[in-house]
C-alpha atoms as a PDB file:
ATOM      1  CA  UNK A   1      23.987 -18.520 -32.018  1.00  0.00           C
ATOM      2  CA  UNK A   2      23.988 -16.149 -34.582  1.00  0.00           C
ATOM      3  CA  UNK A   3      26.179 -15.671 -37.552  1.00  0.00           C
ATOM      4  CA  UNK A   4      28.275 -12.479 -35.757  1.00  0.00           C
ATOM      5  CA  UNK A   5      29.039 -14.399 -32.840  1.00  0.00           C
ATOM      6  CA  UNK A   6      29.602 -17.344 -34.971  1.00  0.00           C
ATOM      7  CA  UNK A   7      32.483 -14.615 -36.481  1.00  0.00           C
ATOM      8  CA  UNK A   8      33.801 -13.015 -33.077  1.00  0.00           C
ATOM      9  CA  UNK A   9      34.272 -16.836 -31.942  1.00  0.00           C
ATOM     10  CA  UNK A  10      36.225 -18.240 -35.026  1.00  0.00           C
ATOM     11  CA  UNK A  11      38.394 -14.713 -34.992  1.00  0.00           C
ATOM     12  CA  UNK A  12      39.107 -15.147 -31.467  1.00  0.00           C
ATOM     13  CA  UNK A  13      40.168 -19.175 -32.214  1.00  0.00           C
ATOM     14  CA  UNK A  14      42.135 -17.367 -35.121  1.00  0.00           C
ATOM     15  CA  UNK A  15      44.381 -14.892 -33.353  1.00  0.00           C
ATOM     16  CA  UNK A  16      44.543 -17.081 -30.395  1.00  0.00           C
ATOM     17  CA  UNK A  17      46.055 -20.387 -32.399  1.00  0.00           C
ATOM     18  CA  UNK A  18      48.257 -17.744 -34.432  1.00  0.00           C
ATOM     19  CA  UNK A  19      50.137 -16.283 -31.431  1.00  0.00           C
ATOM     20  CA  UNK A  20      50.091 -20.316 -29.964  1.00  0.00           C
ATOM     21  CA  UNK A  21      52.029 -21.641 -33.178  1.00  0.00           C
ATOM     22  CA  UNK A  22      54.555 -18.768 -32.899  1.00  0.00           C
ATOM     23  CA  UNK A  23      55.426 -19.329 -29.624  1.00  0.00           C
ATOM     24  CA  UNK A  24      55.632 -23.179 -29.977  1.00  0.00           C
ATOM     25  CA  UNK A  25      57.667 -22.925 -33.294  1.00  0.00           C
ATOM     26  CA  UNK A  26      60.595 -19.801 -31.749  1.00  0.00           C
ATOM     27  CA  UNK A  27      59.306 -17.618 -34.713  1.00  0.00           C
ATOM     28  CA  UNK A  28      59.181 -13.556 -34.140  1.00  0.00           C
ATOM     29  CA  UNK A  29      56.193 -11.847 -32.791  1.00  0.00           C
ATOM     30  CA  UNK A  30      55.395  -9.699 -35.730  1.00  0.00           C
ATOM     31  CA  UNK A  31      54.807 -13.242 -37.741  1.00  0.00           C
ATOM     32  CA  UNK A  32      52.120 -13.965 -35.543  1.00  0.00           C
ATOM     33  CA  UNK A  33      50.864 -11.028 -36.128  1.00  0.00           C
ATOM     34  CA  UNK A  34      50.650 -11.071 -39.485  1.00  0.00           C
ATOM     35  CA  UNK A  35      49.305 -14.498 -40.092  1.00  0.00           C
ATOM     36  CA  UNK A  36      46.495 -13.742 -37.428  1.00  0.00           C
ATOM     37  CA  UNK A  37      45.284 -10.645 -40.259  1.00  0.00           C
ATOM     38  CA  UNK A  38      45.606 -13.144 -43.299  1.00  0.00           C
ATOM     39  CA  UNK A  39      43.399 -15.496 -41.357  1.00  0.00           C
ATOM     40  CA  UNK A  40      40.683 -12.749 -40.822  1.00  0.00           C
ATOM     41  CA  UNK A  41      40.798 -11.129 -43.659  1.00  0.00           C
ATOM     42  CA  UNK A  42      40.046 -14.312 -45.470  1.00  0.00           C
ATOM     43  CA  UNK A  43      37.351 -15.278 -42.803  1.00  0.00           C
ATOM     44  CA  UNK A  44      35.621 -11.951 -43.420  1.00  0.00           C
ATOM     45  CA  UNK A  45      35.860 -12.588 -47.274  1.00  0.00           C
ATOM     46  CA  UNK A  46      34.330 -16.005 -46.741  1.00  0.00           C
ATOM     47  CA  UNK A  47      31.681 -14.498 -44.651  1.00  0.00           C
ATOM     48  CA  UNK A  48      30.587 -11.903 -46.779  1.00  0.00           C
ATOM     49  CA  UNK A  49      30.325 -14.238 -49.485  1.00  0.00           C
ATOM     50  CA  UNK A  50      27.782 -16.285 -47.630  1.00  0.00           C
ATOM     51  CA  UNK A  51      25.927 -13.324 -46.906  1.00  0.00           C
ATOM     52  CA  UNK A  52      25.628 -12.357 -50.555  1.00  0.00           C
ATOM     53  CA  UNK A  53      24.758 -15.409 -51.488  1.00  0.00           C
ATOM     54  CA  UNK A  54      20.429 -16.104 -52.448  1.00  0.00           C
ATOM     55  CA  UNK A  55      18.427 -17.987 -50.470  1.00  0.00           C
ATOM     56  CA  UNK A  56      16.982 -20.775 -52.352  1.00  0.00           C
ATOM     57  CA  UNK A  57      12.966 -20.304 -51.780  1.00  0.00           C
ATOM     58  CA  UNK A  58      11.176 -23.354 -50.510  1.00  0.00           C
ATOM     59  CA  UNK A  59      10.333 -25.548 -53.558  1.00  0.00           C
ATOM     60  CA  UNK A  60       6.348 -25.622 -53.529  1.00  0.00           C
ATOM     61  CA  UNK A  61       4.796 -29.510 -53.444  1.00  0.00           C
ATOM     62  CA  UNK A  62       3.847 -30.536 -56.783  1.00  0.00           C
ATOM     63  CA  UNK A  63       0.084 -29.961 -57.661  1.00  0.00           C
ATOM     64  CA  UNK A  64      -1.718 -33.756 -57.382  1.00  0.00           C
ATOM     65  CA  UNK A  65      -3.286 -34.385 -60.923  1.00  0.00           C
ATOM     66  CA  UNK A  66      -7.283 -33.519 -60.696  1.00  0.00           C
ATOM     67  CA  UNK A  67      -9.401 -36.261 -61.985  1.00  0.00           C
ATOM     68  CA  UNK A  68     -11.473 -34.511 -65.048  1.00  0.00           C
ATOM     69  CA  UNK A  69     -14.438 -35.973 -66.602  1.00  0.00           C
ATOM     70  CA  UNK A  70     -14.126 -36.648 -70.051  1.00  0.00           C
ATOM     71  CA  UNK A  71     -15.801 -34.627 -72.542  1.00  0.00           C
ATOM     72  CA  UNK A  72     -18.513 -36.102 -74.726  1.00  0.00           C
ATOM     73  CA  UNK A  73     -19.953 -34.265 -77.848  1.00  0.00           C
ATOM     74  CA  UNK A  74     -23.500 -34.396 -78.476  1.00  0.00           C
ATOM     75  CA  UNK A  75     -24.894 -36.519 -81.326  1.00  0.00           C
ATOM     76  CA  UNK A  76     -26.238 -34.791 -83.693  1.00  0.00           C
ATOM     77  CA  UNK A  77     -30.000 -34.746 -83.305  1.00  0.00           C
ATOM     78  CA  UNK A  78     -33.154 -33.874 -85.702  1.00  0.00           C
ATOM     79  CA  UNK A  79     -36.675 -33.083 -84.586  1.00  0.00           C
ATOM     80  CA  UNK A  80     -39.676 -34.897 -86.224  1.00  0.00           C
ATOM     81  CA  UNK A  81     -42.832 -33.451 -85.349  1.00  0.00           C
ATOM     82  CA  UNK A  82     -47.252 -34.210 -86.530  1.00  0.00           C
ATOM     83  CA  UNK A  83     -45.871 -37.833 -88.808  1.00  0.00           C
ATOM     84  CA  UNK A  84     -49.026 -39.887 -88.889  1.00  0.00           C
ATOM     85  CA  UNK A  85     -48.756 -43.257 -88.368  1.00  0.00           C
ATOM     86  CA  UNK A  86     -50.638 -46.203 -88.745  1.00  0.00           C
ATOM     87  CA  UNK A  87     -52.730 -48.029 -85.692  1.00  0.00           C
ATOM     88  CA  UNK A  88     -53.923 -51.361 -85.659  1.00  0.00           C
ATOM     89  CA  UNK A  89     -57.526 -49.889 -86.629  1.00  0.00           C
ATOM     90  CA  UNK A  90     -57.491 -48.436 -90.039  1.00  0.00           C
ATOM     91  CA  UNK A  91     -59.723 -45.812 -89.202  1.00  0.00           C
ATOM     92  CA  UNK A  92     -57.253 -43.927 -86.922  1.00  0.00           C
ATOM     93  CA  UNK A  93     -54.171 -43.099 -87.209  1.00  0.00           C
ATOM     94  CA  UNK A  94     -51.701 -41.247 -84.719  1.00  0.00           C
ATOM     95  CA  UNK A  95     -49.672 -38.265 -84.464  1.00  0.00           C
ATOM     96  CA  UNK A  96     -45.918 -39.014 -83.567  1.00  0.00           C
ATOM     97  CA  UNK A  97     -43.360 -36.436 -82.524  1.00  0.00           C
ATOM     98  CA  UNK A  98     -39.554 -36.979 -81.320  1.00  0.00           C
ATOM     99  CA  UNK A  99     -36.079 -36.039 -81.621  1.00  0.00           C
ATOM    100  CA  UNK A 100     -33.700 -37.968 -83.420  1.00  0.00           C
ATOM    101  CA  UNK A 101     -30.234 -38.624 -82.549  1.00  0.00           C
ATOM    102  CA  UNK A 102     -28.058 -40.579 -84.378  1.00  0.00           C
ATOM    103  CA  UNK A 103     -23.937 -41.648 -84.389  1.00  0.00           C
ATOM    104  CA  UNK A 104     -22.316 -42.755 -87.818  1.00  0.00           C
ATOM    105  CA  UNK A 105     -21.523 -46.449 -87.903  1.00  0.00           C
ATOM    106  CA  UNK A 106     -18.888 -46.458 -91.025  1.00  0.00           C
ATOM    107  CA  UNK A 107     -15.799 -44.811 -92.677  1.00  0.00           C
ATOM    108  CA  UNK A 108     -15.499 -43.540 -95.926  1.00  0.00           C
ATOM    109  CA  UNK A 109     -17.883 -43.204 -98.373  1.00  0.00           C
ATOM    110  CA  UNK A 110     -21.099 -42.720 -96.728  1.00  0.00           C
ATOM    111  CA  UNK A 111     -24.411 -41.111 -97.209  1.00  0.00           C
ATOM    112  CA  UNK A 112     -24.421 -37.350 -97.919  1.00  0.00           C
ATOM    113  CA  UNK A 113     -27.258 -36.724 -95.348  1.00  0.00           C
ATOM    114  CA  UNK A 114     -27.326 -38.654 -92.264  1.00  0.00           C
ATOM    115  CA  UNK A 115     -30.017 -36.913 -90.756  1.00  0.00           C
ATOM    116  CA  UNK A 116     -32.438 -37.804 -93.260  1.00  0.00           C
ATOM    117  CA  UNK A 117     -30.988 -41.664 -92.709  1.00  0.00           C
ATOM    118  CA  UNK A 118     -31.232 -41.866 -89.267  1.00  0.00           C
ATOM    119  CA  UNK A 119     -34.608 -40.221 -89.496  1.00  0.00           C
ATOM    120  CA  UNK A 120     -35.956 -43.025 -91.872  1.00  0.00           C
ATOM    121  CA  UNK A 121     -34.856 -45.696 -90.016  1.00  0.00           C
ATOM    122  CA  UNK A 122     -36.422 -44.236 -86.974  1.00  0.00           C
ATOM    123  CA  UNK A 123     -39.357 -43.710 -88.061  1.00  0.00           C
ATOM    124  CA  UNK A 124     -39.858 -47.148 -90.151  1.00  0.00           C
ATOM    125  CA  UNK A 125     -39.536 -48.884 -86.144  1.00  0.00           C
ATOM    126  CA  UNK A 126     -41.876 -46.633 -85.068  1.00  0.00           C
ATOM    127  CA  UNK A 127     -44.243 -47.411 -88.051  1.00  0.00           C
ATOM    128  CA  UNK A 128     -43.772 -51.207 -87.134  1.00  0.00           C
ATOM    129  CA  UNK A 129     -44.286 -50.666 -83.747  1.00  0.00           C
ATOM    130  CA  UNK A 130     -47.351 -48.903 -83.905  1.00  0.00           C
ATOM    131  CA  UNK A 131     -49.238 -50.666 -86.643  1.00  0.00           C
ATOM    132  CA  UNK A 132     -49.936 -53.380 -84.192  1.00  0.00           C
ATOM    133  CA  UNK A 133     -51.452 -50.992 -81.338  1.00  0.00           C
ATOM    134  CA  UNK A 134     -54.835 -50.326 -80.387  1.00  0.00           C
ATOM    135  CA  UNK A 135     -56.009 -46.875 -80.281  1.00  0.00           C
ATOM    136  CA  UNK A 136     -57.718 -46.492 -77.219  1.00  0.00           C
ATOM    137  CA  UNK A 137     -54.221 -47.424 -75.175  1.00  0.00           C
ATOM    138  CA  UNK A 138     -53.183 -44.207 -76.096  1.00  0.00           C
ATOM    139  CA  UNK A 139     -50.892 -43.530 -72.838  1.00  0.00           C
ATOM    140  CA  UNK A 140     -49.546 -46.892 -72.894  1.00  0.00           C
ATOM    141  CA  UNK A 141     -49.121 -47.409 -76.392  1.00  0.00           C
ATOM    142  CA  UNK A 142     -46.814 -43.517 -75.758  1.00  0.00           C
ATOM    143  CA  UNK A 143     -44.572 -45.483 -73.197  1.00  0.00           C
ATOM    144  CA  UNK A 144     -44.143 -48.179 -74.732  1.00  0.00           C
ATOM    145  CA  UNK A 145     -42.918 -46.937 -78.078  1.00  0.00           C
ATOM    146  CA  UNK A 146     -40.591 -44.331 -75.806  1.00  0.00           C
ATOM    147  CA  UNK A 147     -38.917 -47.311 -74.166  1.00  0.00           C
ATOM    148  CA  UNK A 148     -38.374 -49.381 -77.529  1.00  0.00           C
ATOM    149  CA  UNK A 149     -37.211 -46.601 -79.643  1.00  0.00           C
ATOM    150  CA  UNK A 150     -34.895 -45.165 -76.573  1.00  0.00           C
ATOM    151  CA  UNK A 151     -32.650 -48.110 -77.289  1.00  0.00           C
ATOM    152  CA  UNK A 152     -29.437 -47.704 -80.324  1.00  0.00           C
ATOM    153  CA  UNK A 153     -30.186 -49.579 -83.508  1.00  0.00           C
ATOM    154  CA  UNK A 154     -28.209 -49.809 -87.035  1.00  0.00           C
ATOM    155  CA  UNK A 155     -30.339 -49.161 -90.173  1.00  0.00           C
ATOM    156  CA  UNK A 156     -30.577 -51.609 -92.887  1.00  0.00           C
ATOM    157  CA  UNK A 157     -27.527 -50.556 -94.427  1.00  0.00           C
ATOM    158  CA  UNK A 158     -25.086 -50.147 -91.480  1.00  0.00           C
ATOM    159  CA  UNK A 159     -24.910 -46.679 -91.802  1.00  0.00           C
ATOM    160  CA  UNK A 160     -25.942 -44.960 -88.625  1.00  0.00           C
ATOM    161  CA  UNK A 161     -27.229 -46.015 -85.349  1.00  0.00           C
ATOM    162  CA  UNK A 162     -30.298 -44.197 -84.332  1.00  0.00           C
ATOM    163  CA  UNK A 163     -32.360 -43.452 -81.024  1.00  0.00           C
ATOM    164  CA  UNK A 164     -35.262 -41.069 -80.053  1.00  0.00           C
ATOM    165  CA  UNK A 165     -36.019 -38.742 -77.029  1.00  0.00           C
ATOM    166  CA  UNK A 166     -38.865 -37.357 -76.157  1.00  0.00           C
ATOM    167  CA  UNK A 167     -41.166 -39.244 -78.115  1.00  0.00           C
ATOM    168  CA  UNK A 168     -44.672 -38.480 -78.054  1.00  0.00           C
ATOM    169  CA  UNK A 169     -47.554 -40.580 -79.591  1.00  0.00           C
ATOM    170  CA  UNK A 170     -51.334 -39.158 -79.528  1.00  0.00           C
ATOM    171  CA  UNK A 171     -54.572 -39.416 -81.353  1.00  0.00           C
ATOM    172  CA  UNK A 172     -55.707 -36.436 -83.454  1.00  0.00           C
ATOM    173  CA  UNK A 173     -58.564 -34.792 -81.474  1.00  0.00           C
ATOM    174  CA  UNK A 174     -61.195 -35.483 -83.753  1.00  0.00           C
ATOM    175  CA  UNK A 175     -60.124 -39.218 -83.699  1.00  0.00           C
ATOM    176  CA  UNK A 176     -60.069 -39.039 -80.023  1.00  0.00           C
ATOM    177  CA  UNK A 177     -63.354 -37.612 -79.725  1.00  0.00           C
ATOM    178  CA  UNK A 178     -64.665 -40.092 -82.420  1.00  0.00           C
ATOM    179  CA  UNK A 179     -63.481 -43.353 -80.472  1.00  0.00           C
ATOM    180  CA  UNK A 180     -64.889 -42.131 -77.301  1.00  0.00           C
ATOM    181  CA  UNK A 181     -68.336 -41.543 -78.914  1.00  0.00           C
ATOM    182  CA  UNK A 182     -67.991 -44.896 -80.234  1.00  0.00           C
ATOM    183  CA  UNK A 183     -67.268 -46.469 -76.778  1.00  0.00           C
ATOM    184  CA  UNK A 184     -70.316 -44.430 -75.100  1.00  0.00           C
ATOM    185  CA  UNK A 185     -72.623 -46.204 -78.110  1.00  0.00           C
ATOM    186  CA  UNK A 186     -71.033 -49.627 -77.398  1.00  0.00           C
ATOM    187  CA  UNK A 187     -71.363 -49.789 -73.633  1.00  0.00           C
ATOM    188  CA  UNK A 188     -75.058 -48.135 -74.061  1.00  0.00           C
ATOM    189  CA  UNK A 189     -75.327 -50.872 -76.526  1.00  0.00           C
ATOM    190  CA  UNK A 190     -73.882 -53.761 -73.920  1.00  0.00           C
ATOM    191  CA  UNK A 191     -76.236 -52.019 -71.509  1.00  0.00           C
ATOM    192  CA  UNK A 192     -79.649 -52.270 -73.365  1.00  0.00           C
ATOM    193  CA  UNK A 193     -78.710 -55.892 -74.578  1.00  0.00           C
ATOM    194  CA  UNK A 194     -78.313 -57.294 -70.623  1.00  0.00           C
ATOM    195  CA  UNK A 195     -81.269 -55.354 -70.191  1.00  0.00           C
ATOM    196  CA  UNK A 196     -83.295 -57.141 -72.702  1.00  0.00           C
ATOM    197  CA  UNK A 197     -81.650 -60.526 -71.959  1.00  0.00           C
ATOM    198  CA  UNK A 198     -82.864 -60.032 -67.840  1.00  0.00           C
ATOM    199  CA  UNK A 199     -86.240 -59.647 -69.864  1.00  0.00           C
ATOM    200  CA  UNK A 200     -86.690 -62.231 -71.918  1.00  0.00           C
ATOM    201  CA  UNK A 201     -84.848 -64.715 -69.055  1.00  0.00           C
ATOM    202  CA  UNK A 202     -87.977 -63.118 -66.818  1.00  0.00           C
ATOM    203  CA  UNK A 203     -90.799 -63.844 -69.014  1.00  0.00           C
ATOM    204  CA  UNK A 204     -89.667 -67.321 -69.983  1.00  0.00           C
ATOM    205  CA  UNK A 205     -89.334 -67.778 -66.295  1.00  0.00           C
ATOM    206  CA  UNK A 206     -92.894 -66.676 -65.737  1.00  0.00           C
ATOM    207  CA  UNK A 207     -94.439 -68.482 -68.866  1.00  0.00           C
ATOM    208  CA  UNK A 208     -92.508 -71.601 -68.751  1.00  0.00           C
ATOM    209  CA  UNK A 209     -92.266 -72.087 -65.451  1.00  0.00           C
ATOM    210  CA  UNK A 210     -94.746 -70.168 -63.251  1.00  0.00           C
ATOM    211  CA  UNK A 211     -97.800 -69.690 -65.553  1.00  0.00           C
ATOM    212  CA  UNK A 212     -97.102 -73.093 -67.106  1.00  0.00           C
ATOM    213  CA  UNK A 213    -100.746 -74.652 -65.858  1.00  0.00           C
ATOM    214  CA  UNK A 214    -102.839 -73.269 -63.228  1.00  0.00           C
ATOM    215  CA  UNK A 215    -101.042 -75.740 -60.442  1.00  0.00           C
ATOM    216  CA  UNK A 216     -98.084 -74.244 -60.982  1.00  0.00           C
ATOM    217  CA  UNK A 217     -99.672 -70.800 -60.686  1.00  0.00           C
ATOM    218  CA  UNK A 218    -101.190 -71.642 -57.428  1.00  0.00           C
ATOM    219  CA  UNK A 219     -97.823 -73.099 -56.118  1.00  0.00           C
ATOM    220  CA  UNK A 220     -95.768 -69.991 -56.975  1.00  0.00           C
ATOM    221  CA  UNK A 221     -98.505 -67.841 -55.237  1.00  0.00           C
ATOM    222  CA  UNK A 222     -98.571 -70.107 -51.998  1.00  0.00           C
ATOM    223  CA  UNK A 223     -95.105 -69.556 -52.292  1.00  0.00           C
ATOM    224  CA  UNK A 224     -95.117 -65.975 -52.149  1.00  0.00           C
ATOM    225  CA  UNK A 225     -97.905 -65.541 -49.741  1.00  0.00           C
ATOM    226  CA  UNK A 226     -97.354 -68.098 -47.260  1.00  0.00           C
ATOM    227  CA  UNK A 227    -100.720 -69.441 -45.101  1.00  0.00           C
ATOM    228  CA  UNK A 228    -102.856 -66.887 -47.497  1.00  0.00           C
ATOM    229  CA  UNK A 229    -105.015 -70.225 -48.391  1.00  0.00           C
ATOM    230  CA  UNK A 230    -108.605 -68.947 -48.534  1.00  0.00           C
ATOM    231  CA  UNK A 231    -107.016 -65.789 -50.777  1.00  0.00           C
ATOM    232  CA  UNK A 232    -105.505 -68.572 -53.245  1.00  0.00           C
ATOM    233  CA  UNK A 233    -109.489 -69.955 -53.449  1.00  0.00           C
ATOM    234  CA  UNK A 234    -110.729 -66.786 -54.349  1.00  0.00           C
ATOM    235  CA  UNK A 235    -107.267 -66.169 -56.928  1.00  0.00           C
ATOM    236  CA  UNK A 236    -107.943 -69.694 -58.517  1.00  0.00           C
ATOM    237  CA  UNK A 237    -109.989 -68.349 -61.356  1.00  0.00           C
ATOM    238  CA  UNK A 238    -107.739 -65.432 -62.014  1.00  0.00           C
ATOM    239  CA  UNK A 239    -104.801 -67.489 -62.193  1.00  0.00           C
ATOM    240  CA  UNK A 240    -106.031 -70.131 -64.228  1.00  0.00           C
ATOM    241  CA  UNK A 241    -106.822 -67.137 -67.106  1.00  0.00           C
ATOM    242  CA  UNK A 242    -103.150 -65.769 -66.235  1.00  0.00           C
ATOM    243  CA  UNK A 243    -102.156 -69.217 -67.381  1.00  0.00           C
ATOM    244  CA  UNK A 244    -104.476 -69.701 -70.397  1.00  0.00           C
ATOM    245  CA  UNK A 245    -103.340 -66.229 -71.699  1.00  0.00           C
ATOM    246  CA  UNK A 246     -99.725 -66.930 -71.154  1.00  0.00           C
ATOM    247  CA  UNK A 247     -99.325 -70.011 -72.645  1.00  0.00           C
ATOM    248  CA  UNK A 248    -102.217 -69.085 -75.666  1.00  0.00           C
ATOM    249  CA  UNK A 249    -104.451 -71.387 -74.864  1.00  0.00           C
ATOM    250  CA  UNK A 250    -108.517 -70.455 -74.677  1.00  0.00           C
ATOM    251  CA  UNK A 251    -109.721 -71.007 -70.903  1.00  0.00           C
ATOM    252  CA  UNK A 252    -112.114 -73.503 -72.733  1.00  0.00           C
ATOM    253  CA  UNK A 253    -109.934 -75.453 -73.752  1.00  0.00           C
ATOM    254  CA  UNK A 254    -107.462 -75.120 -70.063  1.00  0.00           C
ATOM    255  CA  UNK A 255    -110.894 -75.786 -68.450  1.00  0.00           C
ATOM    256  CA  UNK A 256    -111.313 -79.145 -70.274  1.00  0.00           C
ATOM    257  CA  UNK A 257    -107.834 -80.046 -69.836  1.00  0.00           C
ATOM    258  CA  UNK A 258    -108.118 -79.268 -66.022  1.00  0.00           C
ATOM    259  CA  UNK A 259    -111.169 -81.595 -66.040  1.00  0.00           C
ATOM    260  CA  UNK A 260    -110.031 -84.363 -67.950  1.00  0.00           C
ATOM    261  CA  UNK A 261    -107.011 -84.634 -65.811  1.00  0.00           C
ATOM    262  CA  UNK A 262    -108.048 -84.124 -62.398  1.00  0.00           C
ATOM    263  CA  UNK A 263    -111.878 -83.910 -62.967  1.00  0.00           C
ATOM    264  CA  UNK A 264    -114.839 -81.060 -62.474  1.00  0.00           C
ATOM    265  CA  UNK A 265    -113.326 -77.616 -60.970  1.00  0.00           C
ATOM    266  CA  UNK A 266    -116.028 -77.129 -58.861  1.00  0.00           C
ATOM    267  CA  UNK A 267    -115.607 -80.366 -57.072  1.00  0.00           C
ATOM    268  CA  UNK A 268    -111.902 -79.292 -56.629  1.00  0.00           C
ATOM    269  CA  UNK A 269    -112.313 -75.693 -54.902  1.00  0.00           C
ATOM    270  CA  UNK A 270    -114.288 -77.169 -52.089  1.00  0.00           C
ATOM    271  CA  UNK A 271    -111.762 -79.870 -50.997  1.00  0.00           C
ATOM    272  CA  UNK A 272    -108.396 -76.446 -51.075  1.00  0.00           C
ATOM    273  CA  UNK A 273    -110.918 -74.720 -48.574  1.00  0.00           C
ATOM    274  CA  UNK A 274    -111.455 -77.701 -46.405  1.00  0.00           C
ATOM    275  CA  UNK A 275    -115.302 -78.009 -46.949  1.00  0.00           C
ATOM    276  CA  UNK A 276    -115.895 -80.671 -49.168  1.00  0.00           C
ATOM    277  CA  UNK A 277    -119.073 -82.612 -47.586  1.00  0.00           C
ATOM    278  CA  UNK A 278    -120.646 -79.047 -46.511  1.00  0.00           C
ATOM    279  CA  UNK A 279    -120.463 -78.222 -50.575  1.00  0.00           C
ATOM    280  CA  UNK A 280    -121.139 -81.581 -51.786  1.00  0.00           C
ATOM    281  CA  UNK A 281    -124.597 -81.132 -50.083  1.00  0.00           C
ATOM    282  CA  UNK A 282    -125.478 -78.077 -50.965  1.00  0.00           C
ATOM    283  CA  UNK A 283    -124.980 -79.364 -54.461  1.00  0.00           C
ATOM    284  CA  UNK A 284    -126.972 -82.425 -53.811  1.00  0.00           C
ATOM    285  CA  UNK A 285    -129.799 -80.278 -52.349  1.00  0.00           C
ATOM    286  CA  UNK A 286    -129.690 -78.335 -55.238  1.00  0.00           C
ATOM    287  CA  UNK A 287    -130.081 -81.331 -57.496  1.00  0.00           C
ATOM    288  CA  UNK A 288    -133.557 -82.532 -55.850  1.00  0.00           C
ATOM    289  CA  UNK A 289    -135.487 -79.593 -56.054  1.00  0.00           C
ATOM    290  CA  UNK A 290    -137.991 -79.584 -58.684  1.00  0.00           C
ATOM    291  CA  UNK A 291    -136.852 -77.588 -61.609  1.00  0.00           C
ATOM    292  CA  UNK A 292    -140.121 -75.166 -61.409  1.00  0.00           C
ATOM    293  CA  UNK A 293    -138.836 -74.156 -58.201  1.00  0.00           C
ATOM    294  CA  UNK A 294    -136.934 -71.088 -57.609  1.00  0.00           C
END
């Protein structure tokens, strides 16, 4: 229902209860009448007053709170750049670069510069740190110091706490090209010294061991030439010299040895060759002819 017929309704219950109360209290008509006027005339004042009155716009929701992230200010930072620093060879020394940052510890009276506070302390870790690295772990010795000097610490005096980004650590080139020259000489030198050491351990293996007396020469041929028997006969005299000269001893003197111990040579090649009696004859024959024979 609107608010006009909401109006025309009440008017109607208006007039209608007017006229009712007239007739029910005996009072004249024209009373009626004018109480029923009074009653609308008030209901249209009432009405109008309603009308006039502003609608109260919907009250918007309340905005929730948004969660912000809290600002940080940056530390203050100072860029060190080419410091040399010492390495656990005294001959080379490296080139470190980084930026400081630092946050002041104290209140008060404090240092007039800061920068140049945090900066020494830095660097007197990375001096510390350093001096007991080798040069040629240049990459590692680069992490390393970035992860230790990454992490807060207080100078001496309690002043400022310092860190470092983007540290870098390097060898001069010269110095780099210096150490690896110096490795090539020492592995060339590593090189030549096994070489010489298979050498020597090959000669005194042949000298001491294979060329030691004749037998052994023999053996270590029979070794290597398996069944070669008859070949060994005819190699007896050349490795009995091979001995002699290996061991410095005149092939006199090896040829009296070799007969003292296990008698005349000549005696001995014929029994290797498995015709002892057939040689032994032929040396007896040779024995009985007269000596104007020949």
């Amino acid at each position: 229902m609107t608010a006009s017929q909401r109006a025309l309704v009440v008017g109607a219950v208006v007039v209608g209860g007017s006229y009712l109360l007239v007739m029910v209290l005996g009072l004249p008509g024209w009373v009626g009448v004018v109480a029923s006027v009074v009653f609308l005339l008030g209901l249209s004042v009432v009405w109008k007053q309603e009308q006039a009155a502003p609608v109260a716009a919907p009250v918007p929701p309340a905005p929730k709170p948004v969660d912000r992230e809290p600002v940080f200010t940056a530390p203050p930072t100072r860029t060190v750049a080419g410091v040399r620093l010492p390495s656990a060879s005294p001959d080379y020394h490296f080139s470190f670069s980084a930026i400081v940052q630092w946050s002041p510890v104290i209140t008060g009276l404090r240092h007039a510069d800061l920068g140049s506070v945090a900066v020494d302390a830095l660097l007197s870790r990375a001096k510390a740190l350093t001096a007991a690295q080798q040069p040629s772990e240049e990459v590692l010795n680069q992490h390393r110091l970035a992860s230790l000097l990454g992490e807060p610490a207080i100078d001496e005096k309690g002043q400022v706490r310092t860190w470092a980004t983007d540290v870098r650590l390097k060898l001069p080139d010269a110095d780099h090209k210096h150490l690896q020259n110096i490795t090539a000489l020492q592995r060339r030198g590593q090189t030549v010294l096994l070489e010489r050491q298979l050498e020597q351990d090959k000669r005194a293996y042949l000298r001491d061991d294979v060329l030691a007396t004749p037998g052994s020469a023999v053996v270590w041929w029979l070794a290597n030439n398996p069944g070669e028997v008859a070949q060994c006969v005819d190699l007896l005299g050349t490795l009995t010299q091979l001995s002699a000269a290996a061991n410095d001893v005149p092939i006199e003197t090896l040829e009296r040895r070799w007969d003292n111990e296990h008698g005349p040579l000549a005696l001995v090649v014929p029994e290797l060759t498995g015709h002892s009696d057939h040689s032994v004859d032929e040396a007896g024959d040779q024995g009985d002819k007269p000596s104007g024979q020949g």
